[in-house]
N, C-alpha and C. Protein backbone atom coordinates (compact mmCIF):
# COMPACT_ATOMS: atom_id res chain seq x y z
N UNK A 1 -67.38 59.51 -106.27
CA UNK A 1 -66.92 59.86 -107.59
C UNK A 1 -68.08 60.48 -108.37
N UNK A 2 -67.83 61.53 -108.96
CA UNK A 2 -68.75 62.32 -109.85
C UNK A 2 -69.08 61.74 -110.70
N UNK A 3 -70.26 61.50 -111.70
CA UNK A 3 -70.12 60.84 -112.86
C UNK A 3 -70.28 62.04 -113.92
N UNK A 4 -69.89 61.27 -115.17
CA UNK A 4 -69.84 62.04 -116.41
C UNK A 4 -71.18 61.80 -116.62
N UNK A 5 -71.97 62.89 -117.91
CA UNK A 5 -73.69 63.27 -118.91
C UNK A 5 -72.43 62.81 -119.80
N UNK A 6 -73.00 61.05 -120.07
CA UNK A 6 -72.73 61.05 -122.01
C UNK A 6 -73.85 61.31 -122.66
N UNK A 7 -73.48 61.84 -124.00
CA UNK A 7 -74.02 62.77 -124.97
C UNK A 7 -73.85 62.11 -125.91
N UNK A 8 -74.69 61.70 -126.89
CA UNK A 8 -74.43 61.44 -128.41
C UNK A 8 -74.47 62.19 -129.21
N UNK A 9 -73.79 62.40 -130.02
CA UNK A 9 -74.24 63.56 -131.30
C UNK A 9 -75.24 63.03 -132.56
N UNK A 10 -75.65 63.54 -133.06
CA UNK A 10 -77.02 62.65 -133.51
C UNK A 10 -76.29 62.19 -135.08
N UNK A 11 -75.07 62.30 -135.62
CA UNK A 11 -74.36 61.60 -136.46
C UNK A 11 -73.80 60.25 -136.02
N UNK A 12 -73.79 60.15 -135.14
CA UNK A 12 -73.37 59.24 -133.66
C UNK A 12 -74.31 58.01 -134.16
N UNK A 13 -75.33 58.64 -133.34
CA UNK A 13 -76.86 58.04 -133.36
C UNK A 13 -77.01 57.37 -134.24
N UNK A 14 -76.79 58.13 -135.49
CA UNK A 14 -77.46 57.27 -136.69
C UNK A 14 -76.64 56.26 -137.48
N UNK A 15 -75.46 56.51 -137.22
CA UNK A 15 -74.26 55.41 -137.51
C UNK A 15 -74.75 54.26 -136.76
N UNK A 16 -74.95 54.64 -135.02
CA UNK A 16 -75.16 53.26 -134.01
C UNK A 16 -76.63 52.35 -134.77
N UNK A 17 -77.26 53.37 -135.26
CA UNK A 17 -78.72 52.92 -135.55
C UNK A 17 -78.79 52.03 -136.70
N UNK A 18 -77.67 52.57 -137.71
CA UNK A 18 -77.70 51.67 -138.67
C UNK A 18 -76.84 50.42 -138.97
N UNK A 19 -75.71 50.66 -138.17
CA UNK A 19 -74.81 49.66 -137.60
C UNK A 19 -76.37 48.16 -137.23
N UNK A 20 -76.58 48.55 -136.13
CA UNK A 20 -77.86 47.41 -135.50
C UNK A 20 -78.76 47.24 -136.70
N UNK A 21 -79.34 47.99 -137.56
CA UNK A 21 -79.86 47.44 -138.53
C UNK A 21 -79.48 46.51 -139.35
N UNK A 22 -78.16 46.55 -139.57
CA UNK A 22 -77.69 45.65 -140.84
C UNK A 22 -76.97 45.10 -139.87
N UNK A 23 -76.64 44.49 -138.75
CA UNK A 23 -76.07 43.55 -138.11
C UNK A 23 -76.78 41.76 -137.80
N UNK A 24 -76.11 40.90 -138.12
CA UNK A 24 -76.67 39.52 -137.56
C UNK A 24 -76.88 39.63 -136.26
N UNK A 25 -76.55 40.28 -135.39
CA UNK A 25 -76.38 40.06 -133.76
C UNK A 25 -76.61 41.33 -133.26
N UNK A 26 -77.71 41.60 -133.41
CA UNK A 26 -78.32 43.02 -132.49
C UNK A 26 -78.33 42.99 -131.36
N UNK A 27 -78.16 41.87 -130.30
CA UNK A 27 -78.01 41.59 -129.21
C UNK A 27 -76.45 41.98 -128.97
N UNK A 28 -75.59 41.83 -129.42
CA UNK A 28 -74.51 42.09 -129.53
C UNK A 28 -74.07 43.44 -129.55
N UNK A 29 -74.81 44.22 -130.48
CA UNK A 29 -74.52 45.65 -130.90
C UNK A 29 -75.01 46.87 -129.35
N UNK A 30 -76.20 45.76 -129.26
CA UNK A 30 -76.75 46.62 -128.66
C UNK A 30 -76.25 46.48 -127.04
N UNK A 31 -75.29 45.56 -126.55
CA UNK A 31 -75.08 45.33 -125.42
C UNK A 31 -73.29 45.83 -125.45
N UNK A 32 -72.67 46.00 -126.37
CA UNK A 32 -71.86 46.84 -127.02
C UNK A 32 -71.93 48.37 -126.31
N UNK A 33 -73.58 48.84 -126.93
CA UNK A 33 -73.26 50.45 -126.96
C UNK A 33 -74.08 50.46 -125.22
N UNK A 34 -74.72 49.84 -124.81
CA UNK A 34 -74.91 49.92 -123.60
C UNK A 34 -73.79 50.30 -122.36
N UNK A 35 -73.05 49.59 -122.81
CA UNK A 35 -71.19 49.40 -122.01
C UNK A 35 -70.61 50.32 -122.58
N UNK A 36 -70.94 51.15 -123.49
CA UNK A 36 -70.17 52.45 -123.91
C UNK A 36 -70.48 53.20 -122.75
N UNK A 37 -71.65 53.47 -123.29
CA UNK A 37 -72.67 54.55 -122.14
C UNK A 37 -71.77 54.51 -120.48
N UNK A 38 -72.55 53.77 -120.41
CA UNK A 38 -71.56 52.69 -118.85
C UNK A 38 -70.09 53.56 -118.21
N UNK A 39 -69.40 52.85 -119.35
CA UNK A 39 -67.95 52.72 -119.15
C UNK A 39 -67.69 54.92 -119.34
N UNK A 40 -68.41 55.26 -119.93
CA UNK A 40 -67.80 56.59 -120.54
C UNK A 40 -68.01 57.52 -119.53
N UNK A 41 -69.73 57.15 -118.58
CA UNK A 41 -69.81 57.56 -117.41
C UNK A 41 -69.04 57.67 -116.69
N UNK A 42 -68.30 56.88 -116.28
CA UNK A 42 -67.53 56.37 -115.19
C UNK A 42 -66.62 57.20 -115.18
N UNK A 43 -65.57 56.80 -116.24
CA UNK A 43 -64.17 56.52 -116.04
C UNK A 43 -63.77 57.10 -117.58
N UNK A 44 -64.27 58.42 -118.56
CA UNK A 44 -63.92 57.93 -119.90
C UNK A 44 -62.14 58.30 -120.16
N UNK A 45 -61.32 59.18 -119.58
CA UNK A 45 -60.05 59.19 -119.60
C UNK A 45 -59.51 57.92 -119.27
N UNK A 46 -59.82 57.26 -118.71
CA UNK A 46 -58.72 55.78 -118.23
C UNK A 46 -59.47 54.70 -119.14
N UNK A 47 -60.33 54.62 -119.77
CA UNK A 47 -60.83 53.81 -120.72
C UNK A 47 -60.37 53.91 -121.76
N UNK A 48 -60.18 55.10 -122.52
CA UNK A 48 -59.87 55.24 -124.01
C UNK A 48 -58.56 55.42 -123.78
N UNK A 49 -58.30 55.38 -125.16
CA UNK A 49 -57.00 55.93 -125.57
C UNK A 49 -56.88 56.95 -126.48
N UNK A 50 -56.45 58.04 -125.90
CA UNK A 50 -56.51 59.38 -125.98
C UNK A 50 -55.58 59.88 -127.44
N UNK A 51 -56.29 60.51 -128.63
CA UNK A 51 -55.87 60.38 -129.56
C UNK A 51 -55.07 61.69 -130.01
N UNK A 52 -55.69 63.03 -129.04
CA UNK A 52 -55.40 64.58 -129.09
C UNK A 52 -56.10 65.14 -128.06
N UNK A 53 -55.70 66.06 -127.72
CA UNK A 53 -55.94 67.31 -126.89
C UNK A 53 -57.53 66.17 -125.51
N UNK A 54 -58.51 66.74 -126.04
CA UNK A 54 -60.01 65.73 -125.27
C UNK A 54 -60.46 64.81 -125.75
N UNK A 55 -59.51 64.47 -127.23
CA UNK A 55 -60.26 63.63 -127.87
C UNK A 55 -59.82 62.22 -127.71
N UNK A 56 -60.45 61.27 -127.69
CA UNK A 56 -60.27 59.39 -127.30
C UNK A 56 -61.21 58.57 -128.48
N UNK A 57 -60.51 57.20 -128.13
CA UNK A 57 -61.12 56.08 -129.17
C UNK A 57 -60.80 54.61 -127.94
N UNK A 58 -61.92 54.21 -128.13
CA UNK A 58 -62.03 53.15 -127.38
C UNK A 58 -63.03 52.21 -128.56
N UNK A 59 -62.74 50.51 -127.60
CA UNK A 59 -63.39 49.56 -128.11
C UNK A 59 -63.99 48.52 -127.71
N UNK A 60 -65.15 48.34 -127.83
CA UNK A 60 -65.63 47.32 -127.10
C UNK A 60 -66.61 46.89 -127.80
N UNK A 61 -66.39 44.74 -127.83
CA UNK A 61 -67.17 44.15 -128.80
C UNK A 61 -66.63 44.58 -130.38
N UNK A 62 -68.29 44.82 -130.72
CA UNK A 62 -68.03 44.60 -132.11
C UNK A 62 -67.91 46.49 -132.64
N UNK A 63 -67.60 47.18 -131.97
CA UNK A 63 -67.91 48.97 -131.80
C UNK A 63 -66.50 49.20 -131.59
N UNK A 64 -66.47 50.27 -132.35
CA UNK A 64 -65.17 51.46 -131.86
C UNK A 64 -66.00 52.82 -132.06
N UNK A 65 -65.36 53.45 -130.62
CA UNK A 65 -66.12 54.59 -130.16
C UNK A 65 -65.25 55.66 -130.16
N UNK A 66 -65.65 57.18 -131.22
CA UNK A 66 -64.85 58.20 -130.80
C UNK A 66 -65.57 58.95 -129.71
N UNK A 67 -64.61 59.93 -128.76
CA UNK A 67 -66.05 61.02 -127.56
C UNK A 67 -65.13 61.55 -127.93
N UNK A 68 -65.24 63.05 -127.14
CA UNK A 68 -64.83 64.13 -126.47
C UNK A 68 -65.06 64.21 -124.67
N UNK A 69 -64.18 64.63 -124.19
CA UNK A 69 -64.18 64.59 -122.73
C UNK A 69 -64.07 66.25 -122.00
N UNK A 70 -64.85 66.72 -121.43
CA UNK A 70 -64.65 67.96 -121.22
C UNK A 70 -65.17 67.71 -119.51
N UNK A 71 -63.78 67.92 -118.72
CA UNK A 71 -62.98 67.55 -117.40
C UNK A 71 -64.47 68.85 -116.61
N UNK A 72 -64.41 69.80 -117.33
CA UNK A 72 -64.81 71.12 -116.25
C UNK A 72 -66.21 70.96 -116.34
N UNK A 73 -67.01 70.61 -117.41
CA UNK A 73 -68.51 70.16 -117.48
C UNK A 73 -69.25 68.58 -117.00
N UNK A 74 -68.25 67.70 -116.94
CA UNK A 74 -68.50 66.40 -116.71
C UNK A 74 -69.12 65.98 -117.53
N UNK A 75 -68.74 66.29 -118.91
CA UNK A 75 -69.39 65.73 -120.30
C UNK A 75 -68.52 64.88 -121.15
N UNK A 76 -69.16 64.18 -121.69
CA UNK A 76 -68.49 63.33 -122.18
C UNK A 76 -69.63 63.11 -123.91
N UNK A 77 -68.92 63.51 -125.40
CA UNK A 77 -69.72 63.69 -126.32
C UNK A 77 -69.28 62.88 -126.99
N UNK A 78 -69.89 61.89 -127.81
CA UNK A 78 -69.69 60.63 -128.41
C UNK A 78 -70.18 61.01 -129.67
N UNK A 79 -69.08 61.47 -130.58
CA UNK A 79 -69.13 62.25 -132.21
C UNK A 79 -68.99 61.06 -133.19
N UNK A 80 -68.02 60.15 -132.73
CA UNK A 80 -68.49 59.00 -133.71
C UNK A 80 -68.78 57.31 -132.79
N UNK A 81 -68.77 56.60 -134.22
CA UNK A 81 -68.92 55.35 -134.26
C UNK A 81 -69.13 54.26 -135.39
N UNK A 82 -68.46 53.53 -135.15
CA UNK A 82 -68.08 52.01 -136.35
C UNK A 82 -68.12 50.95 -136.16
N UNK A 83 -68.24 50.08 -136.81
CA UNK A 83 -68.23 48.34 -136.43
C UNK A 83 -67.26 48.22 -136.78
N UNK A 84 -66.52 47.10 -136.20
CA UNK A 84 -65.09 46.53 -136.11
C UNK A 84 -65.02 45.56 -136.85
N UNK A 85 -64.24 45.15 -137.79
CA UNK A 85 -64.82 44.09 -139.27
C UNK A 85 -63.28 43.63 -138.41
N UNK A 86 -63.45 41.96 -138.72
CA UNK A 86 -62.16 41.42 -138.30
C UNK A 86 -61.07 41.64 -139.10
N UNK A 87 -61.16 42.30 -140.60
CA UNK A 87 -59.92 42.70 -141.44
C UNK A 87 -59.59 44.18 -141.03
N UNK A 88 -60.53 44.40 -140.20
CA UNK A 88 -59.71 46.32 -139.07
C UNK A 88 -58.86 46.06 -138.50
């Protein structure tokens, strides 16, 4: 199996960055976006749930992850990201 280049977009980045800053459980956050990475490699069409055309939202932990999936490059671009508040 081929794997997917995940990509962050650096709006991405700085959401994830500040998410872990102001979090109690950086261990958490950060083992969160690790398993993004991971999982988006792999497999990111059968992971997410596909919202339009390439675009998906997936969740894991305390993170919800938007990408883009582009089938012909084996890219996979991760444009957003949020913490999951238990009143979401």
């Amino acid at each position: 199996m081929s794997r997917y280049t995940v990509v962050w977009w650096p709006r991405a980045e700085a959401d994830l960055a500040e998410i872990w800053t102001t979090t109690k459980d950086r261990a958490s956050v950060s083992a969160a976006a690790n398993q993004i990475d991971q999982r988006l490699a792999r497999k990111p069409r059968v992971w997410g749930q596909q919202l339009r055309d390439s675009r998906f939202r997936a969740e894991i932990g305390t993170l919800r992850v938007y990408y883009r999936v582009s089938d012909d490059d084996r890219r996979v671009e991760v444009v957003g990201i949020a913490e999951i508040h238990e009143d979401d």
